[in-house]
PDB file of N, CA and C in Angstrom:
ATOM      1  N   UNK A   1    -178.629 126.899 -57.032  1.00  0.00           N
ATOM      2  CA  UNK A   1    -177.837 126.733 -55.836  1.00  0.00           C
ATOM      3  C   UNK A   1    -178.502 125.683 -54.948  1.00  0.00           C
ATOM      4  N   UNK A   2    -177.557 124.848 -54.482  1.00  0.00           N
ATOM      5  CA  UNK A   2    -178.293 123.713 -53.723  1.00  0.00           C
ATOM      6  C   UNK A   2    -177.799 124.429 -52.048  1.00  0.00           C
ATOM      7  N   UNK A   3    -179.219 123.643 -51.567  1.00  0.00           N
ATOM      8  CA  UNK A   3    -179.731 123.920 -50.105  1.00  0.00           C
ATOM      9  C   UNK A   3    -178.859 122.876 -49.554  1.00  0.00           C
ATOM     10  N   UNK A   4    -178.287 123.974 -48.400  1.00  0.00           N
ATOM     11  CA  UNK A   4    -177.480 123.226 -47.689  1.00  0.00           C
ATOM     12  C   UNK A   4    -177.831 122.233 -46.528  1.00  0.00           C
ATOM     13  N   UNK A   5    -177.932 121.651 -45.633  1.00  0.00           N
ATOM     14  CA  UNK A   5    -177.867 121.477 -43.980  1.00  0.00           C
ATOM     15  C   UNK A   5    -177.006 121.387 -43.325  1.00  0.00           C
ATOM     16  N   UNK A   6    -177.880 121.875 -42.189  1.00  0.00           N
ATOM     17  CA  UNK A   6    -176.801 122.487 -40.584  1.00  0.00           C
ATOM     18  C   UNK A   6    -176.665 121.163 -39.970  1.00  0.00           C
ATOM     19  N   UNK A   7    -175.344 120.955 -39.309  1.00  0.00           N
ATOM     20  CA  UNK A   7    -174.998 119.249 -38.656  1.00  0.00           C
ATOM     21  C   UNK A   7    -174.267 120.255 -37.183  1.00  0.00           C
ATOM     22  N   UNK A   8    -175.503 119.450 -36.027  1.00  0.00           N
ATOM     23  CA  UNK A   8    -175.024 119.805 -34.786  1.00  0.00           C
ATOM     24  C   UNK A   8    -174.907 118.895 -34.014  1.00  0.00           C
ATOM     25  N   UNK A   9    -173.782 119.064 -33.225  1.00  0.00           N
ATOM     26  CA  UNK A   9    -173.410 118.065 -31.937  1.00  0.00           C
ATOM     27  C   UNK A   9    -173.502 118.836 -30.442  1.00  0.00           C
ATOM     28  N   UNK A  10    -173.791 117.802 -29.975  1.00  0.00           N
ATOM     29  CA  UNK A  10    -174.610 118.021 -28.628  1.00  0.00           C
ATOM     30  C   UNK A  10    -174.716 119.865 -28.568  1.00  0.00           C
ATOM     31  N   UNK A  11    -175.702 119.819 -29.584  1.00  0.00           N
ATOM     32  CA  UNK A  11    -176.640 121.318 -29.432  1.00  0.00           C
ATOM     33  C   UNK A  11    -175.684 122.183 -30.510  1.00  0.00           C
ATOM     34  N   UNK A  12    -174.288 121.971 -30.668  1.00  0.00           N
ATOM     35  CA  UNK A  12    -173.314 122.760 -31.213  1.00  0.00           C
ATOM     36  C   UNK A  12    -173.429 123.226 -32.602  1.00  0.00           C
ATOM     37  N   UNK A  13    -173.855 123.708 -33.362  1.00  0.00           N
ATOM     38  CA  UNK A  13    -173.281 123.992 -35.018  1.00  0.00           C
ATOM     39  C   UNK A  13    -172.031 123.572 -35.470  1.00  0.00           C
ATOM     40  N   UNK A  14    -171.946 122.975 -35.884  1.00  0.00           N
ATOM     41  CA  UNK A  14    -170.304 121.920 -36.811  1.00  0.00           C
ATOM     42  C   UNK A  14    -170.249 122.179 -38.060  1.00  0.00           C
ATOM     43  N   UNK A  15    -170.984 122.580 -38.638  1.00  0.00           N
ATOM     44  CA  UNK A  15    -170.956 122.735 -40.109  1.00  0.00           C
ATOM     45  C   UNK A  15    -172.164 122.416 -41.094  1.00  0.00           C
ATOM     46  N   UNK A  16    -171.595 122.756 -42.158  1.00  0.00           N
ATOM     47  CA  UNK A  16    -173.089 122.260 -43.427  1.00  0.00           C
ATOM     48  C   UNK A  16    -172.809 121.515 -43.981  1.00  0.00           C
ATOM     49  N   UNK A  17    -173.720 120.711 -44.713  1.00  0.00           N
ATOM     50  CA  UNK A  17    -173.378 119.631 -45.852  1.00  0.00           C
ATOM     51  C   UNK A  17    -174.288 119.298 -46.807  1.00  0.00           C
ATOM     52  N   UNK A  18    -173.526 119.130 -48.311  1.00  0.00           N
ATOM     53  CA  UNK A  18    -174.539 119.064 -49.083  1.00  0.00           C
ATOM     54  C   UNK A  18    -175.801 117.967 -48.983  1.00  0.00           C
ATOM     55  N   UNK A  19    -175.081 116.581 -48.847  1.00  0.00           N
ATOM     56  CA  UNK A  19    -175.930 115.549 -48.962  1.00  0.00           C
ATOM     57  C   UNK A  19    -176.181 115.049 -47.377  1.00  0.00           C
ATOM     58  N   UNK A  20    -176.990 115.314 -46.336  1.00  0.00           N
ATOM     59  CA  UNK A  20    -176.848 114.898 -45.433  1.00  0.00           C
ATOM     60  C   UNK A  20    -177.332 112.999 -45.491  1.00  0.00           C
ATOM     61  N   UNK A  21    -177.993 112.718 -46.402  1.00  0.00           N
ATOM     62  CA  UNK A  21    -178.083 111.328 -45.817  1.00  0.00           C
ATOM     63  C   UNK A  21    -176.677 110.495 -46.360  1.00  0.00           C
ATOM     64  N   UNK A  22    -176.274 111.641 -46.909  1.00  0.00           N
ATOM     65  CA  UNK A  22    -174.744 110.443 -47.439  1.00  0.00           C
ATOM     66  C   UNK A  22    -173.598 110.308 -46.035  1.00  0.00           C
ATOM     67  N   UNK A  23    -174.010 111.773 -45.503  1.00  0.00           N
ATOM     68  CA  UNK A  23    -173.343 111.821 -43.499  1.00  0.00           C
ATOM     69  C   UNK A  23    -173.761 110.739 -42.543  1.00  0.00           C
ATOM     70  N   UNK A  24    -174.938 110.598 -43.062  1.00  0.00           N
ATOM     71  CA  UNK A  24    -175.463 109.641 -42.020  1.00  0.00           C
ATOM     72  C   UNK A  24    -174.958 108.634 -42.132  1.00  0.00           C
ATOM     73  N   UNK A  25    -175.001 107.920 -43.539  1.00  0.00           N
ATOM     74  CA  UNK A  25    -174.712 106.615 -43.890  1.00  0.00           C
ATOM     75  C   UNK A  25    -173.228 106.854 -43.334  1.00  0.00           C
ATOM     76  N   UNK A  26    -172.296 107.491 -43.854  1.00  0.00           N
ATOM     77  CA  UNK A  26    -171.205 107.491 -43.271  1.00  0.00           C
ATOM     78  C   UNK A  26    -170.865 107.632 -41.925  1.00  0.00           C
ATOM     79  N   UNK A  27    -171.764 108.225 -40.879  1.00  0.00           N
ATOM     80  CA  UNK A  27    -171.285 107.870 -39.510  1.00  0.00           C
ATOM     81  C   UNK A  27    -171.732 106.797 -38.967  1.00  0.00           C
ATOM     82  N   UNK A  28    -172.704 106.176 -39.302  1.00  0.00           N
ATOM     83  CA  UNK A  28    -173.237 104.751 -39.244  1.00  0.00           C
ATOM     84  C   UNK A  28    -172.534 103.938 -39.399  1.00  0.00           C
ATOM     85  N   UNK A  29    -171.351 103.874 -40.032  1.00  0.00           N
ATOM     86  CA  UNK A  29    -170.709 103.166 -40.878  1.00  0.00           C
ATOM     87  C   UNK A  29    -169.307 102.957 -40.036  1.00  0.00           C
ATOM     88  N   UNK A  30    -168.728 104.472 -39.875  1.00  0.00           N
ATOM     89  CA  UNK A  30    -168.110 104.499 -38.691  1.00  0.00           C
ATOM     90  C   UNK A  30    -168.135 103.981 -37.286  1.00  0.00           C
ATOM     91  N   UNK A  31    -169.195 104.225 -37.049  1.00  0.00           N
ATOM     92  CA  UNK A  31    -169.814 104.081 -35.533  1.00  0.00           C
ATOM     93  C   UNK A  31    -169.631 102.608 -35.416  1.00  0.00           C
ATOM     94  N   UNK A  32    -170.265 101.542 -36.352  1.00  0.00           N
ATOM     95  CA  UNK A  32    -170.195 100.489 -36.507  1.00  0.00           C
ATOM     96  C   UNK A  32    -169.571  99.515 -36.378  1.00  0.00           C
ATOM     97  N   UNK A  33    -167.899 100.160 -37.166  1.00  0.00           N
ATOM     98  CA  UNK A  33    -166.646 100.048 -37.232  1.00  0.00           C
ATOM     99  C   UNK A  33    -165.237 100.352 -36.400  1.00  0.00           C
ATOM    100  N   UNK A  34    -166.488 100.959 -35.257  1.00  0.00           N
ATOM    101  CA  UNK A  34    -165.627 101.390 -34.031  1.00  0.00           C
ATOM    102  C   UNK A  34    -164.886 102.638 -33.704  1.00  0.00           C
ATOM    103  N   UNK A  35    -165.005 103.430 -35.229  1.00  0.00           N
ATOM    104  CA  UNK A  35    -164.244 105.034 -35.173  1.00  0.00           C
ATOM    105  C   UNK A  35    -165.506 106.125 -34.772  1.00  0.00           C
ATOM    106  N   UNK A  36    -165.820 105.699 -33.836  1.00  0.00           N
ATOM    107  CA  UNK A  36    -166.781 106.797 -33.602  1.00  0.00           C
ATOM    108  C   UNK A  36    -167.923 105.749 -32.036  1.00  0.00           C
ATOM    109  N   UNK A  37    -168.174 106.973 -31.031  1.00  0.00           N
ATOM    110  CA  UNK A  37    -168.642 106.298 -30.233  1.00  0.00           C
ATOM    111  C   UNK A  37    -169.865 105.884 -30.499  1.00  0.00           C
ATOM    112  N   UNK A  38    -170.445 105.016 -29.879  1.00  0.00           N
ATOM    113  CA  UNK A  38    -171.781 104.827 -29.652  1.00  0.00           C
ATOM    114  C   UNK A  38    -172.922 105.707 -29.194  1.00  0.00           C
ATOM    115  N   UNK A  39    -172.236 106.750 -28.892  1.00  0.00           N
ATOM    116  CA  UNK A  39    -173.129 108.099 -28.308  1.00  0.00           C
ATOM    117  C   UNK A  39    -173.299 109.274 -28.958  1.00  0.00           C
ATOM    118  N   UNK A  40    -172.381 109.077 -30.487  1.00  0.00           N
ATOM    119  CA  UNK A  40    -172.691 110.462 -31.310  1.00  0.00           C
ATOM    120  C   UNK A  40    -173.814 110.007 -32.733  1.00  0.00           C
TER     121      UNK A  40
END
């Protein structure tokens, strides 16, 4: 069983995810691209 991680916004619990650096890359990516603010 693969280990999950916890993804929180401003302090909040949002959910788990398997691969978190694949989240990252993807809100980076977003953020970048303008779908996502500069502050998350």
């Amino acid at each position: 069983m693969k280990r999950q991680s916890r993804v929180f916004v401003d302090g909040a619990l949002i959910g788990l995810v398997d691969d978190p650096q694949d989240l990252v890359s993807r809100m980076r990516e977003m953020r970048r691209r303008g779908g996502l603010s500069t502050e998350v």
